[in-house]
PDB file of N, CA and C in Angstrom:
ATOM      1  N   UNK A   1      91.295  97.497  96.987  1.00  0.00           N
ATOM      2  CA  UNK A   1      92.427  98.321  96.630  1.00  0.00           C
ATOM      3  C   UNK A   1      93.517  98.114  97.664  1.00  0.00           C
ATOM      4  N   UNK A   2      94.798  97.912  97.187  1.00  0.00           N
ATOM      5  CA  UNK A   2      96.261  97.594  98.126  1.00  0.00           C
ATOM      6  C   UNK A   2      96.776  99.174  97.903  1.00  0.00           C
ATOM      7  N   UNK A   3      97.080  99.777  99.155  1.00  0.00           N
ATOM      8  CA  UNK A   3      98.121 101.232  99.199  1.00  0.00           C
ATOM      9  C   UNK A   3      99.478 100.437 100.033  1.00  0.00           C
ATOM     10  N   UNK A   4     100.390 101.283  99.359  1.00  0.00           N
ATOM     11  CA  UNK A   4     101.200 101.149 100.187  1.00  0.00           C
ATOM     12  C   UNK A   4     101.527 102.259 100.989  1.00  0.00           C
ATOM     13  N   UNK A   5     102.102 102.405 101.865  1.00  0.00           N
ATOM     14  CA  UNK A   5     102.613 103.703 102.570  1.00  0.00           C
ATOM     15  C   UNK A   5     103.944 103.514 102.513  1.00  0.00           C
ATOM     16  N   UNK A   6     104.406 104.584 102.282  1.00  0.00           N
ATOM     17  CA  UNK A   6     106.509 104.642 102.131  1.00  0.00           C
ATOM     18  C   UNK A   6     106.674 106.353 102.804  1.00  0.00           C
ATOM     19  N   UNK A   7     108.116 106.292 102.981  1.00  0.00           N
ATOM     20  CA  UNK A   7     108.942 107.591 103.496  1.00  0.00           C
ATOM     21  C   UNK A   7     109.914 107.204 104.073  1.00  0.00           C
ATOM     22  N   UNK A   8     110.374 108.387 104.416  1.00  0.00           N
ATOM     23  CA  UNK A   8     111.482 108.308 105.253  1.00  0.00           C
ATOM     24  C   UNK A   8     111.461 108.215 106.948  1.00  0.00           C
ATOM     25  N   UNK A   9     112.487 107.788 107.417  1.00  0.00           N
ATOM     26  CA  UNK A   9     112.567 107.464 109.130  1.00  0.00           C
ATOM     27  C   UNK A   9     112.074 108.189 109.636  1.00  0.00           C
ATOM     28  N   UNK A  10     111.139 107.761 110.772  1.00  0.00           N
ATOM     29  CA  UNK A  10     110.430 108.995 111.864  1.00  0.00           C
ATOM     30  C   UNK A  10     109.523 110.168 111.061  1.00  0.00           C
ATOM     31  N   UNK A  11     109.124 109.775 109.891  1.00  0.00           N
ATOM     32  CA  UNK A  11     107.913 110.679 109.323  1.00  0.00           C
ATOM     33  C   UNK A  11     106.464 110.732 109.749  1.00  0.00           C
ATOM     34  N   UNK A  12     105.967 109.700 110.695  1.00  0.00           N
ATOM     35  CA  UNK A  12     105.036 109.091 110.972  1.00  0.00           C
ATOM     36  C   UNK A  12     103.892 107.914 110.051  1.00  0.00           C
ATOM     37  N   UNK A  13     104.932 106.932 109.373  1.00  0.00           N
ATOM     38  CA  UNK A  13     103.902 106.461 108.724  1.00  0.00           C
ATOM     39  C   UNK A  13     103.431 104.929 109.250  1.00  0.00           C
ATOM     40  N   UNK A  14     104.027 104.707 110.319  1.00  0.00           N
ATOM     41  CA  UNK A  14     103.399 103.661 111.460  1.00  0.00           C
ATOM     42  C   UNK A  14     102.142 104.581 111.999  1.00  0.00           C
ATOM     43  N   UNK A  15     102.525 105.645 112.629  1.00  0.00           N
ATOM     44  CA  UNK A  15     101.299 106.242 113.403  1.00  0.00           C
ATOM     45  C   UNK A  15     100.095 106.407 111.933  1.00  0.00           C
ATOM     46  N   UNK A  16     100.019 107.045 111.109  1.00  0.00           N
ATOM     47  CA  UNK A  16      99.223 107.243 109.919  1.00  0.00           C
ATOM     48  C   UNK A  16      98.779 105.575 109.931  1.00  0.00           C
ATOM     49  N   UNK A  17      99.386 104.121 109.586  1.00  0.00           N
ATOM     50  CA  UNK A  17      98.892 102.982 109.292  1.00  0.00           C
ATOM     51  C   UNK A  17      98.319 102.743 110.728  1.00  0.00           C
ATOM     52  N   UNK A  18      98.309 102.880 111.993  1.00  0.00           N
ATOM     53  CA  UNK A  18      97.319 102.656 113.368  1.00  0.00           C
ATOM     54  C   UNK A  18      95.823 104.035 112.895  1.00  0.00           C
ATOM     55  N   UNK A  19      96.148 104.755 112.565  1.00  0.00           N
ATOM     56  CA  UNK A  19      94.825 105.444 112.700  1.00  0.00           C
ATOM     57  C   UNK A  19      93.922 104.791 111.439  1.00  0.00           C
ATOM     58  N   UNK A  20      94.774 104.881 109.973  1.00  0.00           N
ATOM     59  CA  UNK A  20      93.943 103.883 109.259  1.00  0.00           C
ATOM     60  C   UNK A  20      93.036 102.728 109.726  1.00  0.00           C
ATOM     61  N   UNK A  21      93.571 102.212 110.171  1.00  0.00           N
ATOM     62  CA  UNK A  21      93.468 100.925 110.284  1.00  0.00           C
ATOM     63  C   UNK A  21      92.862 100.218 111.706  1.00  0.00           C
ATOM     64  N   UNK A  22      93.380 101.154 112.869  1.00  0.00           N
ATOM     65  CA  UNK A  22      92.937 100.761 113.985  1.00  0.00           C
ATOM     66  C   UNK A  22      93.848  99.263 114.401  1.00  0.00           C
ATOM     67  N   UNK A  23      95.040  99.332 113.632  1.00  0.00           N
ATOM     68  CA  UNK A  23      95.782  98.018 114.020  1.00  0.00           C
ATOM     69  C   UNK A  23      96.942  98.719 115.129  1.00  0.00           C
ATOM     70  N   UNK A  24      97.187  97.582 116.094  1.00  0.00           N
ATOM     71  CA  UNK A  24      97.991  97.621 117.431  1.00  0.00           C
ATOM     72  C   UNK A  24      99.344  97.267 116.885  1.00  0.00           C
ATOM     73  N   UNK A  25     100.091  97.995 116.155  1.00  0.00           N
ATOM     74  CA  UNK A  25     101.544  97.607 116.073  1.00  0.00           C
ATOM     75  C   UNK A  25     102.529  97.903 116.735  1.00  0.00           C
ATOM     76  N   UNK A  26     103.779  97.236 117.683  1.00  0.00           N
ATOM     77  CA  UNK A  26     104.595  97.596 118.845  1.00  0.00           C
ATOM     78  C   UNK A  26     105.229  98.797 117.851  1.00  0.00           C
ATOM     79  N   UNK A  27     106.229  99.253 118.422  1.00  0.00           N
ATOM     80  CA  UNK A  27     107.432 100.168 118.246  1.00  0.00           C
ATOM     81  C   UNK A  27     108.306  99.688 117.508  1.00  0.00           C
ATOM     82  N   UNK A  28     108.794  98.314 118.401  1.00  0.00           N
ATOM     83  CA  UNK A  28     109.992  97.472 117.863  1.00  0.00           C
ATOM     84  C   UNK A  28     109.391  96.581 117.084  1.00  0.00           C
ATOM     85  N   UNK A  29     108.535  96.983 115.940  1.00  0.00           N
ATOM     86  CA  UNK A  29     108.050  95.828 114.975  1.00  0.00           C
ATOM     87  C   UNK A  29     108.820  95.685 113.747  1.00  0.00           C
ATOM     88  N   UNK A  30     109.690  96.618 113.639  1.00  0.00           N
ATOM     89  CA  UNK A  30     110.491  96.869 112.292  1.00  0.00           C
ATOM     90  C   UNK A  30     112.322  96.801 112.273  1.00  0.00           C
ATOM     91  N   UNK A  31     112.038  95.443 112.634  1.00  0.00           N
ATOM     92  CA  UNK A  31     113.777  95.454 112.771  1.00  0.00           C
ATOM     93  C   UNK A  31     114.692  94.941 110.941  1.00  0.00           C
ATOM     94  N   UNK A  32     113.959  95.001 110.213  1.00  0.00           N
ATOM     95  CA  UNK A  32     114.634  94.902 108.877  1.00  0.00           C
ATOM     96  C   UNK A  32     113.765  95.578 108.027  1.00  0.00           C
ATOM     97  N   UNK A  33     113.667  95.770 106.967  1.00  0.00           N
ATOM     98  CA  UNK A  33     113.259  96.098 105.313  1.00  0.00           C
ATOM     99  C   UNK A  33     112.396  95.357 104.757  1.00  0.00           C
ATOM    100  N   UNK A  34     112.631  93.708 105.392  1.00  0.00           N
ATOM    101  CA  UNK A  34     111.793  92.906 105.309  1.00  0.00           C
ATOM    102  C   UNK A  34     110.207  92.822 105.414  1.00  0.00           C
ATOM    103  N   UNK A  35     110.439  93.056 107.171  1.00  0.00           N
ATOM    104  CA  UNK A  35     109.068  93.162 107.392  1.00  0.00           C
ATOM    105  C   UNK A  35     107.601  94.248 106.918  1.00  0.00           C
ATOM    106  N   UNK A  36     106.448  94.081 106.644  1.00  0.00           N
ATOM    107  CA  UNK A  36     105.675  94.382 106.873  1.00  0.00           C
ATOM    108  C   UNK A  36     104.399  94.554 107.279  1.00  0.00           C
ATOM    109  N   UNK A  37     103.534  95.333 107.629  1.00  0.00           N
ATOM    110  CA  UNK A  37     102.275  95.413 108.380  1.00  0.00           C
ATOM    111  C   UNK A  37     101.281  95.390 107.233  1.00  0.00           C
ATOM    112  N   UNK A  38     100.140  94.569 107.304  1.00  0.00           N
ATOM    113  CA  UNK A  38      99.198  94.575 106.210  1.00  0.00           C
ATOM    114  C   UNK A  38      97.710  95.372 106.953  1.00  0.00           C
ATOM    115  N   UNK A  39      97.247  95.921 106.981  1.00  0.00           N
ATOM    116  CA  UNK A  39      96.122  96.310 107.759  1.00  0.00           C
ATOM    117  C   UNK A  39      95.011  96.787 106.516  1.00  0.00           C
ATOM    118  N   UNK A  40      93.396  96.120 106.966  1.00  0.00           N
ATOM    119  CA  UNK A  40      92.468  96.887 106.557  1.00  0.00           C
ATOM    120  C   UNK A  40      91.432  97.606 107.032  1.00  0.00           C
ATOM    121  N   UNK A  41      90.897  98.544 106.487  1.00  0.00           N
ATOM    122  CA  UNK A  41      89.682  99.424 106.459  1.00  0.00           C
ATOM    123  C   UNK A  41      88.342  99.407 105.745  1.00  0.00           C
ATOM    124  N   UNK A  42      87.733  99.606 106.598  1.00  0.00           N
ATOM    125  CA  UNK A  42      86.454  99.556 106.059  1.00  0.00           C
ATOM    126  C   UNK A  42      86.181 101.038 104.989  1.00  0.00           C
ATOM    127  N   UNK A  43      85.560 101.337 104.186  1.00  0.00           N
ATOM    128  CA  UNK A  43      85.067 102.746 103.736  1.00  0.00           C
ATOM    129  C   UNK A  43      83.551 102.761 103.659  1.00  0.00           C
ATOM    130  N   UNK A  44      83.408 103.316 105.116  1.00  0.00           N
ATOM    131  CA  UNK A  44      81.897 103.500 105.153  1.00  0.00           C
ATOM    132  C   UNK A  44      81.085 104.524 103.962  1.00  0.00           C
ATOM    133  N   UNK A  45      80.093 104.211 103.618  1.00  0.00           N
ATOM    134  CA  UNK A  45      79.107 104.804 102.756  1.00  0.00           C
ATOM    135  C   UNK A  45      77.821 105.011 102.894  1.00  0.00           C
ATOM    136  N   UNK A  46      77.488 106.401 103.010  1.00  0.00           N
ATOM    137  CA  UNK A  46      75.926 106.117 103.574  1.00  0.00           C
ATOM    138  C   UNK A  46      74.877 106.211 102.413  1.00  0.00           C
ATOM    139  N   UNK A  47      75.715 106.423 101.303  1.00  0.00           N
ATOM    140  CA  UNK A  47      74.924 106.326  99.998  1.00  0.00           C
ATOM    141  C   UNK A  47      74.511 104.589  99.828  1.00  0.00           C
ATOM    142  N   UNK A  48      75.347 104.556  99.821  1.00  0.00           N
ATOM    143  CA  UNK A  48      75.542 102.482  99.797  1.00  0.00           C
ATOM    144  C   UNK A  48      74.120 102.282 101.291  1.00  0.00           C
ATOM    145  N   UNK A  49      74.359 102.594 101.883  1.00  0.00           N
ATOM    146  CA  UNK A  49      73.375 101.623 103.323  1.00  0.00           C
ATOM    147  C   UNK A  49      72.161 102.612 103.259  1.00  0.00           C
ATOM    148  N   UNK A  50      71.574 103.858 102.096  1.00  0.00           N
ATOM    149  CA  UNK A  50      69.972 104.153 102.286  1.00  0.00           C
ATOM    150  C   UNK A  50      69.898 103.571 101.232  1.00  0.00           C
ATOM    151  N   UNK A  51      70.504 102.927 100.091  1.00  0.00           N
ATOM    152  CA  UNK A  51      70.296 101.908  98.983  1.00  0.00           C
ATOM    153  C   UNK A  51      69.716 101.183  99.072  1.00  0.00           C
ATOM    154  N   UNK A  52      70.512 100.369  99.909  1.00  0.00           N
ATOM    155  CA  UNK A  52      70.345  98.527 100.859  1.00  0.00           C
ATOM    156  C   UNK A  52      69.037  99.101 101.729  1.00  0.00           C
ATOM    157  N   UNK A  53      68.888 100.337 102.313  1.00  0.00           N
ATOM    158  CA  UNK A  53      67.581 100.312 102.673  1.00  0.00           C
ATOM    159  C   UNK A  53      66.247 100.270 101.835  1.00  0.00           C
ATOM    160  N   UNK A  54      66.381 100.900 100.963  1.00  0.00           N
ATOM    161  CA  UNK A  54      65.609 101.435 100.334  1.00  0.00           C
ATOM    162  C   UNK A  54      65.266  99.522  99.496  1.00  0.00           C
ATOM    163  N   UNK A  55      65.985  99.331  98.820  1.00  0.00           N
ATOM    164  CA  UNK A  55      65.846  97.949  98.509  1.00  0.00           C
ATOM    165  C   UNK A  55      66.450  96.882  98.696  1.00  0.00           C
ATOM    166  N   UNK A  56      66.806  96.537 100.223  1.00  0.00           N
ATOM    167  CA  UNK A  56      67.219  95.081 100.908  1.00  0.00           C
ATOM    168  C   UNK A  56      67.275  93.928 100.481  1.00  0.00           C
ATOM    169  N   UNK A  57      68.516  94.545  99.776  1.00  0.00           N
ATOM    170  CA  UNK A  57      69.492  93.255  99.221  1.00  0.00           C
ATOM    171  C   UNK A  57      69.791  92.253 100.328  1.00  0.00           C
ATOM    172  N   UNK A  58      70.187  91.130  99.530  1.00  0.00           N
ATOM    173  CA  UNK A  58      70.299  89.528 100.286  1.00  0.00           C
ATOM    174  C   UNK A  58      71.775  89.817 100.759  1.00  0.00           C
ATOM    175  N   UNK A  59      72.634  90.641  99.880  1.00  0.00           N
ATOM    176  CA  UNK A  59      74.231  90.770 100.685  1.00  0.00           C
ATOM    177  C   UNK A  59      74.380  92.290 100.166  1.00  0.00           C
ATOM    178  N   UNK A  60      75.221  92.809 101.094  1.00  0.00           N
ATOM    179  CA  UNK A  60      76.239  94.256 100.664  1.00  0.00           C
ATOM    180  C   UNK A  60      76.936  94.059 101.275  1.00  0.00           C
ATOM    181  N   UNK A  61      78.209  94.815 100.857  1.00  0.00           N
ATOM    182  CA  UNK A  61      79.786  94.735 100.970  1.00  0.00           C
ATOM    183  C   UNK A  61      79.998  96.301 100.675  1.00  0.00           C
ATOM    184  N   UNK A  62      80.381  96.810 102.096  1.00  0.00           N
ATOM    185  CA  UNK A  62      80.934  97.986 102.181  1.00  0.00           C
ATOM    186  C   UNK A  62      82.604  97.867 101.345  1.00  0.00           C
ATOM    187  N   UNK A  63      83.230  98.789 100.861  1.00  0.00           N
ATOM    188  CA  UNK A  63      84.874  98.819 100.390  1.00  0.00           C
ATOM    189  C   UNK A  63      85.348  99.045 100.923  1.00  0.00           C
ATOM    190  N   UNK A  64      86.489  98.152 100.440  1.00  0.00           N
ATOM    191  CA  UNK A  64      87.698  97.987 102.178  1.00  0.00           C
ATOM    192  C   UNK A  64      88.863  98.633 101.308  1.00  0.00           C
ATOM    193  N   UNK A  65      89.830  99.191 101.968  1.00  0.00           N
ATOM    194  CA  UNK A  65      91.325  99.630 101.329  1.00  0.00           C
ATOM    195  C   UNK A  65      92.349  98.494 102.129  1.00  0.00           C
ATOM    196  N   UNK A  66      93.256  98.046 101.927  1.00  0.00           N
ATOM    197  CA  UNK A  66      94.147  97.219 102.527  1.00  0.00           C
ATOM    198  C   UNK A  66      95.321  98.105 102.239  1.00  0.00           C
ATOM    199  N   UNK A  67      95.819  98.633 103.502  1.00  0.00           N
ATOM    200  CA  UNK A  67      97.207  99.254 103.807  1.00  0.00           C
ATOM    201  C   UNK A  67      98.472  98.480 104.023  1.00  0.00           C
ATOM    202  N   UNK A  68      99.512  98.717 103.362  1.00  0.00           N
ATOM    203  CA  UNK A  68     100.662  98.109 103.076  1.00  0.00           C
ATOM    204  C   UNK A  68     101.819  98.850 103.721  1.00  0.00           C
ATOM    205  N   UNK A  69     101.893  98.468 105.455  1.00  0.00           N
ATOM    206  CA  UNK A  69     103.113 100.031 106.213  1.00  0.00           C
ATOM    207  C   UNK A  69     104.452  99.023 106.093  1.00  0.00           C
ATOM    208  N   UNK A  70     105.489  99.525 104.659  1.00  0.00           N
ATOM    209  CA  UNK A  70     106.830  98.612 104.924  1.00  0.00           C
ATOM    210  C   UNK A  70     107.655  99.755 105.948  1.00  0.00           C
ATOM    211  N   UNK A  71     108.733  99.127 105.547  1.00  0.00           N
ATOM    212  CA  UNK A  71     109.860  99.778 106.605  1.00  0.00           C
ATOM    213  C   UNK A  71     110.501 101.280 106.028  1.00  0.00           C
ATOM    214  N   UNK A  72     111.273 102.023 106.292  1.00  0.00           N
ATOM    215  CA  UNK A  72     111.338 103.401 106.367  1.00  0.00           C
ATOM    216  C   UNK A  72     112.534 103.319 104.888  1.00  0.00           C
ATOM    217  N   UNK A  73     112.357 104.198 104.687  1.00  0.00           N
ATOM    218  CA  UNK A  73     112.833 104.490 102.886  1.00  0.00           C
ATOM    219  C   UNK A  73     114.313 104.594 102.852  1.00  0.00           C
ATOM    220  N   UNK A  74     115.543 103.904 102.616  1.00  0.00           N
ATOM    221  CA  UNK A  74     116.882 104.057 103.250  1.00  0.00           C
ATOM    222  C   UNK A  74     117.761 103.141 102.253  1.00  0.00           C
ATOM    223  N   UNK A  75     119.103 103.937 102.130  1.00  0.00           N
ATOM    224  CA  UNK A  75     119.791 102.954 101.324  1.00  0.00           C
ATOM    225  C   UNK A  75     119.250 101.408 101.266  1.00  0.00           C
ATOM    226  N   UNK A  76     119.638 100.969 102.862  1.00  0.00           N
ATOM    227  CA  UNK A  76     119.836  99.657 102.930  1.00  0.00           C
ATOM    228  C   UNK A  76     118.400  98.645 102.620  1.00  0.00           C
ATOM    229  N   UNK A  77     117.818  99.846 102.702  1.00  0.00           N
ATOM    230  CA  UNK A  77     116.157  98.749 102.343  1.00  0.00           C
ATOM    231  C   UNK A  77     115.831  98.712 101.021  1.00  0.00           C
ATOM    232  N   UNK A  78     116.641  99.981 100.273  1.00  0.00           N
ATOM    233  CA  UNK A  78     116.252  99.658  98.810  1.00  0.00           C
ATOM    234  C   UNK A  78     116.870  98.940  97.909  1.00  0.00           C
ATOM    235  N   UNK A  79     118.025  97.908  98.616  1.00  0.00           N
ATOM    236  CA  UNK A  79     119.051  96.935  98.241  1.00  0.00           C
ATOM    237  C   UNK A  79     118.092  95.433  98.289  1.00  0.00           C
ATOM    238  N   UNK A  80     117.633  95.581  99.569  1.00  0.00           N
ATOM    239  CA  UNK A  80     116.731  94.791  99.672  1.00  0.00           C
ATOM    240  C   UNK A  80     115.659  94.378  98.432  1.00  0.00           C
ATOM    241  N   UNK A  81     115.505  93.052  97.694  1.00  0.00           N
ATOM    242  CA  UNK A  81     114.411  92.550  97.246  1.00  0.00           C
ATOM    243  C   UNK A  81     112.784  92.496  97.832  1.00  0.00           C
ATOM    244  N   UNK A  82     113.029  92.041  99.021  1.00  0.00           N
ATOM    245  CA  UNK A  82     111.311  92.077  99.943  1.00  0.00           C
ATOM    246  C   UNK A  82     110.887  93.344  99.774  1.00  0.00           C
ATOM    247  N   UNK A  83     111.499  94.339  99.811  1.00  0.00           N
ATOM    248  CA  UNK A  83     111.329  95.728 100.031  1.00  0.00           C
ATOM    249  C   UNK A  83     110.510  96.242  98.715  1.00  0.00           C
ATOM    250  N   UNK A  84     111.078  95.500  98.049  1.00  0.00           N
ATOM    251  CA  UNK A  84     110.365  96.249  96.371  1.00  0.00           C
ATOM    252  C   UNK A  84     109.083  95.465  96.383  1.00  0.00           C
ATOM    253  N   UNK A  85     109.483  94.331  96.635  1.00  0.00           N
ATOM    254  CA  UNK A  85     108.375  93.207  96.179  1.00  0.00           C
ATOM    255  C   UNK A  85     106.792  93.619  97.193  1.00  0.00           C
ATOM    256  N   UNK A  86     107.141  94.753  98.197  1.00  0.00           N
ATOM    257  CA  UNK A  86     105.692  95.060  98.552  1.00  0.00           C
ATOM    258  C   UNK A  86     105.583  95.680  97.819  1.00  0.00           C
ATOM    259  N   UNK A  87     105.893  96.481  97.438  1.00  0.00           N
ATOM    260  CA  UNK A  87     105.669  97.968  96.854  1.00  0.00           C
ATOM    261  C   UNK A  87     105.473  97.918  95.586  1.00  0.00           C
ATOM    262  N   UNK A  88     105.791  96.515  94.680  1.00  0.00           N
ATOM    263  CA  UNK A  88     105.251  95.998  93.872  1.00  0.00           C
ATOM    264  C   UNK A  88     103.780  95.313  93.291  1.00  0.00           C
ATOM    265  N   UNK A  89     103.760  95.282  94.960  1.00  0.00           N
ATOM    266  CA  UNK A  89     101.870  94.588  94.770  1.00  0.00           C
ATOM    267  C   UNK A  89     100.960  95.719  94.949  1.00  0.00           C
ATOM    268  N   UNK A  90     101.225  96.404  94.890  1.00  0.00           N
ATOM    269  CA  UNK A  90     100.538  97.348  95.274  1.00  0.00           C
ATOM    270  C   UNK A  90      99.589  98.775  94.681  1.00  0.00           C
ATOM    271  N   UNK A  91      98.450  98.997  94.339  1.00  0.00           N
ATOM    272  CA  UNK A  91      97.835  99.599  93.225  1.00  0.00           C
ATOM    273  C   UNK A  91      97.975 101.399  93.628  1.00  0.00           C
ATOM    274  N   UNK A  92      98.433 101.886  94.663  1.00  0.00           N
ATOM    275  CA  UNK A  92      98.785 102.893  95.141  1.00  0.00           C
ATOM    276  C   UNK A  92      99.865 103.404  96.227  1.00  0.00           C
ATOM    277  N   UNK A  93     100.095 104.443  96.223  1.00  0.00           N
ATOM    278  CA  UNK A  93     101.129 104.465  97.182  1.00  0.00           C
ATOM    279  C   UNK A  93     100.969 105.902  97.854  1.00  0.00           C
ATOM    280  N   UNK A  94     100.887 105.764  99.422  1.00  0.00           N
ATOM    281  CA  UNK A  94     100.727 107.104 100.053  1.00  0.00           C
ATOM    282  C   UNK A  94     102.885 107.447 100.649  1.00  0.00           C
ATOM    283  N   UNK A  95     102.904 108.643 100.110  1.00  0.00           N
ATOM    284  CA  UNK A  95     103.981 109.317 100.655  1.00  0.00           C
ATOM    285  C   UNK A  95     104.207 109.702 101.771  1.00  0.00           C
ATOM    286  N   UNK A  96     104.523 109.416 102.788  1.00  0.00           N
ATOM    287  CA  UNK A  96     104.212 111.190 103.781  1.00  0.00           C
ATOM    288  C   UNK A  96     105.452 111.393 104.309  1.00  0.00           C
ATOM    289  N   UNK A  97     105.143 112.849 104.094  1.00  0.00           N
ATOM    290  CA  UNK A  97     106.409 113.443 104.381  1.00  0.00           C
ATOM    291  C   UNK A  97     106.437 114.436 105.429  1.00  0.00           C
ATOM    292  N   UNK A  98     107.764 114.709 106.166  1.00  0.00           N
ATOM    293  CA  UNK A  98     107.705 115.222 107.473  1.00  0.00           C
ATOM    294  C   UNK A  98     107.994 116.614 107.006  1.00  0.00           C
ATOM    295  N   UNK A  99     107.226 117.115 107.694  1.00  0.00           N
ATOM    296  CA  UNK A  99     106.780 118.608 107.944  1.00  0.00           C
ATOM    297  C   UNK A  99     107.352 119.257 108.909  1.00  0.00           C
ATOM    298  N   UNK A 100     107.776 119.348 109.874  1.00  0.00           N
ATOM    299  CA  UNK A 100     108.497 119.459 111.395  1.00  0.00           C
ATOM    300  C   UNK A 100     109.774 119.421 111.558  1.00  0.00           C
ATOM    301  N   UNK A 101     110.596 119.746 112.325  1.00  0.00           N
ATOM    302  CA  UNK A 101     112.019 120.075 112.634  1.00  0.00           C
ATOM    303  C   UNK A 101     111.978 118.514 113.490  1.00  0.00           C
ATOM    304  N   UNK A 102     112.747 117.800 112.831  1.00  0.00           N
ATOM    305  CA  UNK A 102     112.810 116.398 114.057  1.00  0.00           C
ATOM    306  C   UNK A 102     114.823 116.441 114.145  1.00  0.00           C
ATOM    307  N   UNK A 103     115.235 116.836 115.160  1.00  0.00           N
ATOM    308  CA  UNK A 103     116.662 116.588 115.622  1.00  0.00           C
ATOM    309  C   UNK A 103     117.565 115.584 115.700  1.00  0.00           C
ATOM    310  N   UNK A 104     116.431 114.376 115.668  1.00  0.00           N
ATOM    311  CA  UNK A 104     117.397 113.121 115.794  1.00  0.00           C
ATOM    312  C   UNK A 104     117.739 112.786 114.591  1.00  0.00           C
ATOM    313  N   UNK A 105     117.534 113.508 113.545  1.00  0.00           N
ATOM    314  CA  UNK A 105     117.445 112.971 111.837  1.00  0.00           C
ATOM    315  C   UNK A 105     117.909 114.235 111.372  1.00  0.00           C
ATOM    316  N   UNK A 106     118.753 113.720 110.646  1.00  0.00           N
ATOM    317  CA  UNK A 106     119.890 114.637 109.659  1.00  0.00           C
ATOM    318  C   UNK A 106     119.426 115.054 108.482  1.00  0.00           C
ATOM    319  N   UNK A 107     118.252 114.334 107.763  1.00  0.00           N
ATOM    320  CA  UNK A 107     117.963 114.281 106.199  1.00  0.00           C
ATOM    321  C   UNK A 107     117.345 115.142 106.085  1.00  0.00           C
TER     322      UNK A 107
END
């Protein structure tokens, strides 16, 4: 499964795609609309591994989610083509939205 994550500036959805994911992304990784971070996860199951115990299969494959963190939700990125075209591949989409009084942001 591909999610994407979208919102608006400074909502936290870099920090949300590092805890997913456990991926090391700088600060200054997002200098256009362009770019994005692909990161995956494992989804552990312990129904799945007393299964495989119980009858020890030759392979198992835990489910992975693959997170899709584009750039922050804004006129200029939704002019942008790259911008859609993630958000196009994509079989879900997490929102998040800011909850908190943030000062440096007007919206």
């Amino acid at each position: 499964m591909k999610t994407g994550i979208i919102g608006l500036p400074q909502v936290g959805k870099t920090s949300l795609f590092r805890i997913l994911t456990k991926a090391n992304v700088p600060e200054q990784a997002y200098g256009n609309p362009r770019e994005a971070h692909i990161g995956v996860a494992k989804v552990p199951d312990d129904r799945l591994d007393r299964l495989a115990a119980l009858y020890n299969p030759k392979k198992m494959a835990h489910a992975s989610i693959e997170y899709v963190d584009v750039a922050a939700v804004g006129q200029e990125a939704l002019k942008e083509s790259a911008y859609a075209n993630h958000l196009r591949n994509v079989d879900a989409l997490i929102h998040v939205v800011r909850t908190f009084e943030n000062p440096a942001s007007h919206m």
